[in-house]
PDB file of N, CA and C in Angstrom:
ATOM      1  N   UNK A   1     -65.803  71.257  34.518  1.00  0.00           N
ATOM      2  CA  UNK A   1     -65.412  71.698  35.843  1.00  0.00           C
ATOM      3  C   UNK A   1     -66.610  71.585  36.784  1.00  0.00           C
ATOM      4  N   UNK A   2     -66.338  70.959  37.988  1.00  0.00           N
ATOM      5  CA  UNK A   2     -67.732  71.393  38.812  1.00  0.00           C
ATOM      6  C   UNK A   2     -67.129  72.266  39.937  1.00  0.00           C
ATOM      7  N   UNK A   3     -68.295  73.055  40.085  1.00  0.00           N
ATOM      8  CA  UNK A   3     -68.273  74.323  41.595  1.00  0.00           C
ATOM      9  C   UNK A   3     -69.325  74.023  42.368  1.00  0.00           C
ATOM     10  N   UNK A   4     -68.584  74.054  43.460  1.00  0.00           N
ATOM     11  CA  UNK A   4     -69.531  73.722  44.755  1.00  0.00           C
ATOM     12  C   UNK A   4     -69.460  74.966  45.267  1.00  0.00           C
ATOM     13  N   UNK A   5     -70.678  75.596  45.869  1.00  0.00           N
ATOM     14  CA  UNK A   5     -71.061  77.234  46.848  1.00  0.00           C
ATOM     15  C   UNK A   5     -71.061  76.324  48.054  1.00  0.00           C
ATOM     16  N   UNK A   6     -70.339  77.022  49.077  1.00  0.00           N
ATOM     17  CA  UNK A   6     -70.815  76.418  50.438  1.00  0.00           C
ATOM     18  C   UNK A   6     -70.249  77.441  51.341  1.00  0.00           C
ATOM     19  N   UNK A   7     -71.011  77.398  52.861  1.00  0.00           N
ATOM     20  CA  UNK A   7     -70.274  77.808  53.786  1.00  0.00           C
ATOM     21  C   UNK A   7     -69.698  77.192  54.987  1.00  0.00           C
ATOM     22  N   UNK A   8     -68.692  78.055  55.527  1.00  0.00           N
ATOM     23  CA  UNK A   8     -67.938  77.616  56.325  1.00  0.00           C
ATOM     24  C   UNK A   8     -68.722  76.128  57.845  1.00  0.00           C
ATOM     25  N   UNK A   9     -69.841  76.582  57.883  1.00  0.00           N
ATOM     26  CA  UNK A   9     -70.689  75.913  58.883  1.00  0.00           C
ATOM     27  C   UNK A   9     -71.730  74.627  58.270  1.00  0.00           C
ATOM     28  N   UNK A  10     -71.681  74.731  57.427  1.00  0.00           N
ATOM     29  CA  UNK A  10     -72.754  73.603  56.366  1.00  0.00           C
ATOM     30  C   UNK A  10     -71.935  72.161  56.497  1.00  0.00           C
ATOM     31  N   UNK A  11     -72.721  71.082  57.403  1.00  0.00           N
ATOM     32  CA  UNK A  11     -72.194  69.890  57.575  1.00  0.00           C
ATOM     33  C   UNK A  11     -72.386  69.188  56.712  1.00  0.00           C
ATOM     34  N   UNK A  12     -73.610  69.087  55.573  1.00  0.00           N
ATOM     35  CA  UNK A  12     -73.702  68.547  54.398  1.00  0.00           C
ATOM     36  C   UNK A  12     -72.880  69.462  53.291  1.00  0.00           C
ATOM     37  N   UNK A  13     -72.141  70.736  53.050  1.00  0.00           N
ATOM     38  CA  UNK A  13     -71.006  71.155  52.482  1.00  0.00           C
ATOM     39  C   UNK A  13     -69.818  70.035  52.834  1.00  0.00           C
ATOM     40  N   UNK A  14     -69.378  69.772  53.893  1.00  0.00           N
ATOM     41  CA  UNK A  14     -68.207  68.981  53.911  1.00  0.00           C
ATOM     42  C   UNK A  14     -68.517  67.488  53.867  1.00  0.00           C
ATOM     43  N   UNK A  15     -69.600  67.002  53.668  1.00  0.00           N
ATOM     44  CA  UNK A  15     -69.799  65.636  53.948  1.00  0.00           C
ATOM     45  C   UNK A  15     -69.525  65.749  52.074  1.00  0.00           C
ATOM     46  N   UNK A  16     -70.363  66.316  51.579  1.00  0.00           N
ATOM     47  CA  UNK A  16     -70.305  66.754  49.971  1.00  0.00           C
ATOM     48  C   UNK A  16     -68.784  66.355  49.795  1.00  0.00           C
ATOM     49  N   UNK A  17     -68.197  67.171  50.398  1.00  0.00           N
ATOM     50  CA  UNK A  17     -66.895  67.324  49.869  1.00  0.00           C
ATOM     51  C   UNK A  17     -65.505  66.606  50.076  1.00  0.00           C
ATOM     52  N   UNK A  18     -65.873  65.785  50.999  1.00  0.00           N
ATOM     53  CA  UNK A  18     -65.294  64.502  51.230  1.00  0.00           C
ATOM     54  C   UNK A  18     -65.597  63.085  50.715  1.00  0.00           C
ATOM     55  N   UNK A  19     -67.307  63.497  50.446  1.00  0.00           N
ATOM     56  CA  UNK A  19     -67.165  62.121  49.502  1.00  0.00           C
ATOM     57  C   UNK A  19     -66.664  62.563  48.005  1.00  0.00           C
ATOM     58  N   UNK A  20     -66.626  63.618  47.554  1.00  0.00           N
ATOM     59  CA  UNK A  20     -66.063  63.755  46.485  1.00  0.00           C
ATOM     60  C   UNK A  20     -64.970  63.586  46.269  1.00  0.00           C
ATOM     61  N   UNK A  21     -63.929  63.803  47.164  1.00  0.00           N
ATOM     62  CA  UNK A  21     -62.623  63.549  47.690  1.00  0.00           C
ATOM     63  C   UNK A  21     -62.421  61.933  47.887  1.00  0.00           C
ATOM     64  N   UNK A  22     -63.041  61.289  48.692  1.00  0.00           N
ATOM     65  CA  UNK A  22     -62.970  59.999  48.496  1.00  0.00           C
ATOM     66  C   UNK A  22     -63.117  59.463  47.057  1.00  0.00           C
ATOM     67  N   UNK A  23     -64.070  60.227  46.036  1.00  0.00           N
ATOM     68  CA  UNK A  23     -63.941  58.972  44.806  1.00  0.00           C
ATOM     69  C   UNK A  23     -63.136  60.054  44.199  1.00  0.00           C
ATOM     70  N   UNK A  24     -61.871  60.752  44.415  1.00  0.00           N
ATOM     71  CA  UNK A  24     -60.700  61.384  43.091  1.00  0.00           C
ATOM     72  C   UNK A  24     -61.492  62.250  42.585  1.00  0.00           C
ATOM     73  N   UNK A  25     -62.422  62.820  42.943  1.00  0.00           N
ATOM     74  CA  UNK A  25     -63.031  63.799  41.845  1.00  0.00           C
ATOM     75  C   UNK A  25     -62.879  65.251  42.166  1.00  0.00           C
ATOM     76  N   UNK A  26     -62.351  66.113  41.159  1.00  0.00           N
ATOM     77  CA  UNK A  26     -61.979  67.224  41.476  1.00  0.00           C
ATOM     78  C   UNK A  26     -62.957  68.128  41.536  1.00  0.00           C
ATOM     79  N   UNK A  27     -63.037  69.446  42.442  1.00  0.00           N
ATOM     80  CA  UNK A  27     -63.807  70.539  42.110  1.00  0.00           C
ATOM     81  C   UNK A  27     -63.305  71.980  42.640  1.00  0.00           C
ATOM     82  N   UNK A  28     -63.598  72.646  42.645  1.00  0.00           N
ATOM     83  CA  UNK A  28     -63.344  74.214  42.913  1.00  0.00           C
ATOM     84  C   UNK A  28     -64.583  74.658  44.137  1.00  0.00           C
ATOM     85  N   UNK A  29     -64.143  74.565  45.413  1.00  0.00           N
ATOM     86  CA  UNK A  29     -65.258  75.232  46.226  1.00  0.00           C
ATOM     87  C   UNK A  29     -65.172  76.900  46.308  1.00  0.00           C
ATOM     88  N   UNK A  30     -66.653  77.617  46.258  1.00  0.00           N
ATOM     89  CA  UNK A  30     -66.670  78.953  46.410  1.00  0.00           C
ATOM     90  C   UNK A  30     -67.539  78.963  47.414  1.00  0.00           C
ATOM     91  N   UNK A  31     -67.354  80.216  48.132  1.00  0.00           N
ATOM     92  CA  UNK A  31     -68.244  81.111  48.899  1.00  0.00           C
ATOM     93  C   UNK A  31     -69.597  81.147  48.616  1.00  0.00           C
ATOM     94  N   UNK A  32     -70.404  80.818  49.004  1.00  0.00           N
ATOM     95  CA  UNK A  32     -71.828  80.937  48.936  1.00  0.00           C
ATOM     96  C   UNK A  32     -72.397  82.180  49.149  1.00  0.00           C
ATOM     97  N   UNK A  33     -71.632  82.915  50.424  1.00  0.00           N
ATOM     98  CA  UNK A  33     -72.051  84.154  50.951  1.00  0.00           C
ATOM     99  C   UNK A  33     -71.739  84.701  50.163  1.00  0.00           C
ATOM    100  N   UNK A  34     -71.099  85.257  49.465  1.00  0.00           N
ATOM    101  CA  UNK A  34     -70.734  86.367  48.382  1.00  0.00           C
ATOM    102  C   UNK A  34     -71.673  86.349  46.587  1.00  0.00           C
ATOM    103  N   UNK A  35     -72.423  85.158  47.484  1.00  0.00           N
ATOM    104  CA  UNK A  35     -73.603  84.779  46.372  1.00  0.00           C
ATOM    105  C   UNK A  35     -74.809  85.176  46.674  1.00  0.00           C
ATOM    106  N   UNK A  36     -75.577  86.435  46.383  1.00  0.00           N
ATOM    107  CA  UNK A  36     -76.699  86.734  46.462  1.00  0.00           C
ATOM    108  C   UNK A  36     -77.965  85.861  46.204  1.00  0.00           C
ATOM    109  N   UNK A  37     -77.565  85.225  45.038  1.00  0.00           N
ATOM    110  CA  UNK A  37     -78.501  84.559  44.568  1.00  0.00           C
ATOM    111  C   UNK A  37     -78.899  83.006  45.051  1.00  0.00           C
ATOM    112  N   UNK A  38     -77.667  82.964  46.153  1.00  0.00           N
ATOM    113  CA  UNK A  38     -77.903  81.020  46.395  1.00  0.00           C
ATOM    114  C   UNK A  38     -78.292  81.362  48.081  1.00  0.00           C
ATOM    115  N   UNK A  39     -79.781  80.599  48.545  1.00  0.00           N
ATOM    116  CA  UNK A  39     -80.272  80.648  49.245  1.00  0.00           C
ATOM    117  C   UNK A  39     -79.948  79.252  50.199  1.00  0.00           C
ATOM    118  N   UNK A  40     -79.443  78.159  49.627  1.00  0.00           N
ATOM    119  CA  UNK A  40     -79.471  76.791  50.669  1.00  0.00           C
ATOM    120  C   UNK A  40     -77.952  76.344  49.597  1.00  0.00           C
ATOM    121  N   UNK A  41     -76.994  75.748  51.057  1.00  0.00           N
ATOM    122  CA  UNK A  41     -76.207  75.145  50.655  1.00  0.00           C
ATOM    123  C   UNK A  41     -76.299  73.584  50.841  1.00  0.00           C
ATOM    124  N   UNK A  42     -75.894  72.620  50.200  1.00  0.00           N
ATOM    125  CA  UNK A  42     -74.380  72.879  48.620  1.00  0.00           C
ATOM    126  C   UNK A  42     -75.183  73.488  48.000  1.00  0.00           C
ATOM    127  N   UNK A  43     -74.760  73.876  46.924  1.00  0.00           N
ATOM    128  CA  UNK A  43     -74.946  74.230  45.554  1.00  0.00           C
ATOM    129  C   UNK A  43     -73.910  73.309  44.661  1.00  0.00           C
ATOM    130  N   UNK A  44     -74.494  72.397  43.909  1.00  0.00           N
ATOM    131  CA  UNK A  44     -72.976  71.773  43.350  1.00  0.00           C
ATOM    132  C   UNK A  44     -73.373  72.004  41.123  1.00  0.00           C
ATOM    133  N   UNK A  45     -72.641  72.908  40.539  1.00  0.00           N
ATOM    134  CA  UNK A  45     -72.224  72.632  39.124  1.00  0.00           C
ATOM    135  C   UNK A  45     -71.728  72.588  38.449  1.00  0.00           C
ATOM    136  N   UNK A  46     -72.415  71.081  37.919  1.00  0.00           N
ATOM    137  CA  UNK A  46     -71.605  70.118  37.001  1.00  0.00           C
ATOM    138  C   UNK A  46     -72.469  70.363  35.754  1.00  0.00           C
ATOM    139  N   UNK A  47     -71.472  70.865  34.775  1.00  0.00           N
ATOM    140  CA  UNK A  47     -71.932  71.182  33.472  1.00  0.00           C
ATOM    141  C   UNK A  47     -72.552  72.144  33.598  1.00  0.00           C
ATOM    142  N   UNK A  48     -74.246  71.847  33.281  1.00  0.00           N
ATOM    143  CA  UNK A  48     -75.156  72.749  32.850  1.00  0.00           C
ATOM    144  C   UNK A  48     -76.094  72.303  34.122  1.00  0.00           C
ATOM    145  N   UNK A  49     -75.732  71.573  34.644  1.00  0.00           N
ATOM    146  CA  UNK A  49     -76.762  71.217  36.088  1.00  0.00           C
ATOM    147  C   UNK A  49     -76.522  71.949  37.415  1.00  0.00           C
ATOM    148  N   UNK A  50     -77.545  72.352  38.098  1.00  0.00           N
ATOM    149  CA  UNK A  50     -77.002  72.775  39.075  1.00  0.00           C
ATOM    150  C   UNK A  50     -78.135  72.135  39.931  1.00  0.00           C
ATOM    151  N   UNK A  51     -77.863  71.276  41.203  1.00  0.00           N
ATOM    152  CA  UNK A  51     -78.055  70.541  42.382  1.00  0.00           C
ATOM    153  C   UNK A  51     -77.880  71.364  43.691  1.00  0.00           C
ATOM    154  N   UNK A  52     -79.095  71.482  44.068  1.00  0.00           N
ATOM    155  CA  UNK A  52     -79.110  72.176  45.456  1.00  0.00           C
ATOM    156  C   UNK A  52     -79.091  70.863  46.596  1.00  0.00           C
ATOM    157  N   UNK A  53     -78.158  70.647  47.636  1.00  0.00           N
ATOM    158  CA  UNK A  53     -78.125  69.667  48.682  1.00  0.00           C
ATOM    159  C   UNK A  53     -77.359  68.833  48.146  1.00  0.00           C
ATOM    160  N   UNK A  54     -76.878  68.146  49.004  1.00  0.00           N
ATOM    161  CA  UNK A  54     -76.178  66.540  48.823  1.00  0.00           C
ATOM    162  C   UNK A  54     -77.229  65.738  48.542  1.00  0.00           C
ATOM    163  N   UNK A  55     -77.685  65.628  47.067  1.00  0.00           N
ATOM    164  CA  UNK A  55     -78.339  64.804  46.545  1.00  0.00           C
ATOM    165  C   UNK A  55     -77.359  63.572  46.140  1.00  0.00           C
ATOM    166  N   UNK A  56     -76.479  63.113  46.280  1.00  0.00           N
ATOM    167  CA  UNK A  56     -75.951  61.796  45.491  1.00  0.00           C
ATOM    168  C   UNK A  56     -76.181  61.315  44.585  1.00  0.00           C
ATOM    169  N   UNK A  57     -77.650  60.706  43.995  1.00  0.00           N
ATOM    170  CA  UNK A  57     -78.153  60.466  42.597  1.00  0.00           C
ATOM    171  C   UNK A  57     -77.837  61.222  41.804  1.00  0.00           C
ATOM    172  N   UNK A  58     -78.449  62.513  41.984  1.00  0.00           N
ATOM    173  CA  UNK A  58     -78.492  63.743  41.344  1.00  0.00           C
ATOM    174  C   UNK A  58     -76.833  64.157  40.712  1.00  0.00           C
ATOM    175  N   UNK A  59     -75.859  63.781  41.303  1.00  0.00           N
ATOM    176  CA  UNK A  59     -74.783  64.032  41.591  1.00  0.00           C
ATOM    177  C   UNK A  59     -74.029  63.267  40.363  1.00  0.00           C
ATOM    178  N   UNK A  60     -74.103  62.047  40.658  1.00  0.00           N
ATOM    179  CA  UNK A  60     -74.214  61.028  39.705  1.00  0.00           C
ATOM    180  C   UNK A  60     -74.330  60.476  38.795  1.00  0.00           C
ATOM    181  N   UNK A  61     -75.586  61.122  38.659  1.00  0.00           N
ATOM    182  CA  UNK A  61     -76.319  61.122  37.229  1.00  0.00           C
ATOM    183  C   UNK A  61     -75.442  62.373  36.438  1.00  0.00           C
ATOM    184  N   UNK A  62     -75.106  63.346  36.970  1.00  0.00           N
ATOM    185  CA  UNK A  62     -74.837  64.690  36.394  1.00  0.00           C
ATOM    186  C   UNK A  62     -73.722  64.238  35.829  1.00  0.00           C
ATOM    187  N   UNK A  63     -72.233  63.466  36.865  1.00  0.00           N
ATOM    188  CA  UNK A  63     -71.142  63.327  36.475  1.00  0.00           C
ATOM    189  C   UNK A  63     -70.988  62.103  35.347  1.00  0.00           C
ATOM    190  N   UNK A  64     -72.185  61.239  34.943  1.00  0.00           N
ATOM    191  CA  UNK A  64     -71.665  60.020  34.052  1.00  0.00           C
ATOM    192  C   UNK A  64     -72.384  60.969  33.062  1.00  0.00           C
ATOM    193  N   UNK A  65     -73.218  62.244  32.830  1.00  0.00           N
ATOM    194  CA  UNK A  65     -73.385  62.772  31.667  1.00  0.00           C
ATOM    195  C   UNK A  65     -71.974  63.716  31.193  1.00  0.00           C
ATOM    196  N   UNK A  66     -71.592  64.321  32.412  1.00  0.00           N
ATOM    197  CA  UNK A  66     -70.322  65.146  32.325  1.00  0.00           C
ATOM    198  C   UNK A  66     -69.070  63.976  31.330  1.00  0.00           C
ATOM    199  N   UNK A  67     -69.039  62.572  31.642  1.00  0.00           N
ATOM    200  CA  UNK A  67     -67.983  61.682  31.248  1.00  0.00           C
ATOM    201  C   UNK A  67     -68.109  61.648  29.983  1.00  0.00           C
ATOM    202  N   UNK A  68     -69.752  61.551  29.380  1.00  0.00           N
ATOM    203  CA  UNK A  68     -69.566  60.999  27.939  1.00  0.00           C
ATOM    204  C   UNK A  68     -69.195  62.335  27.433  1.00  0.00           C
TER     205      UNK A  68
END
């Protein structure tokens, strides 16, 4: 499963989340604010990774480890 933290105002939250949307890939977005602990949005995790920002590589790399 991946979870994305974001808030309502974060333009790299929806850019995130449209290109994810563009390649079919599913995720579950949560509230960031109700997250004490997450200081900069995205927050995106996949698996055991967790990616702060619209990194793309990072992103990438996470989901062809998530495949095998």
């Amino acid at each position: 499963m991946i979870e994305i933290y974001t808030t309502p105002t974060c333009a790299y939250c929806h850019a995130l989340m449209d290109w994810l949307d563009s390649k079919g890939i599913e995720y579950v977005e949560k509230d960031a604010t109700k997250e004490p602990d997450i200081a900069a949005v995205p927050v995106t995790i996949i698996g055991d990774e967790k990616i702060v920002g619209f990194d793309r590589p990072a992103i990438k790399r996470a989901l062809a480890k998530l495949e095998k």
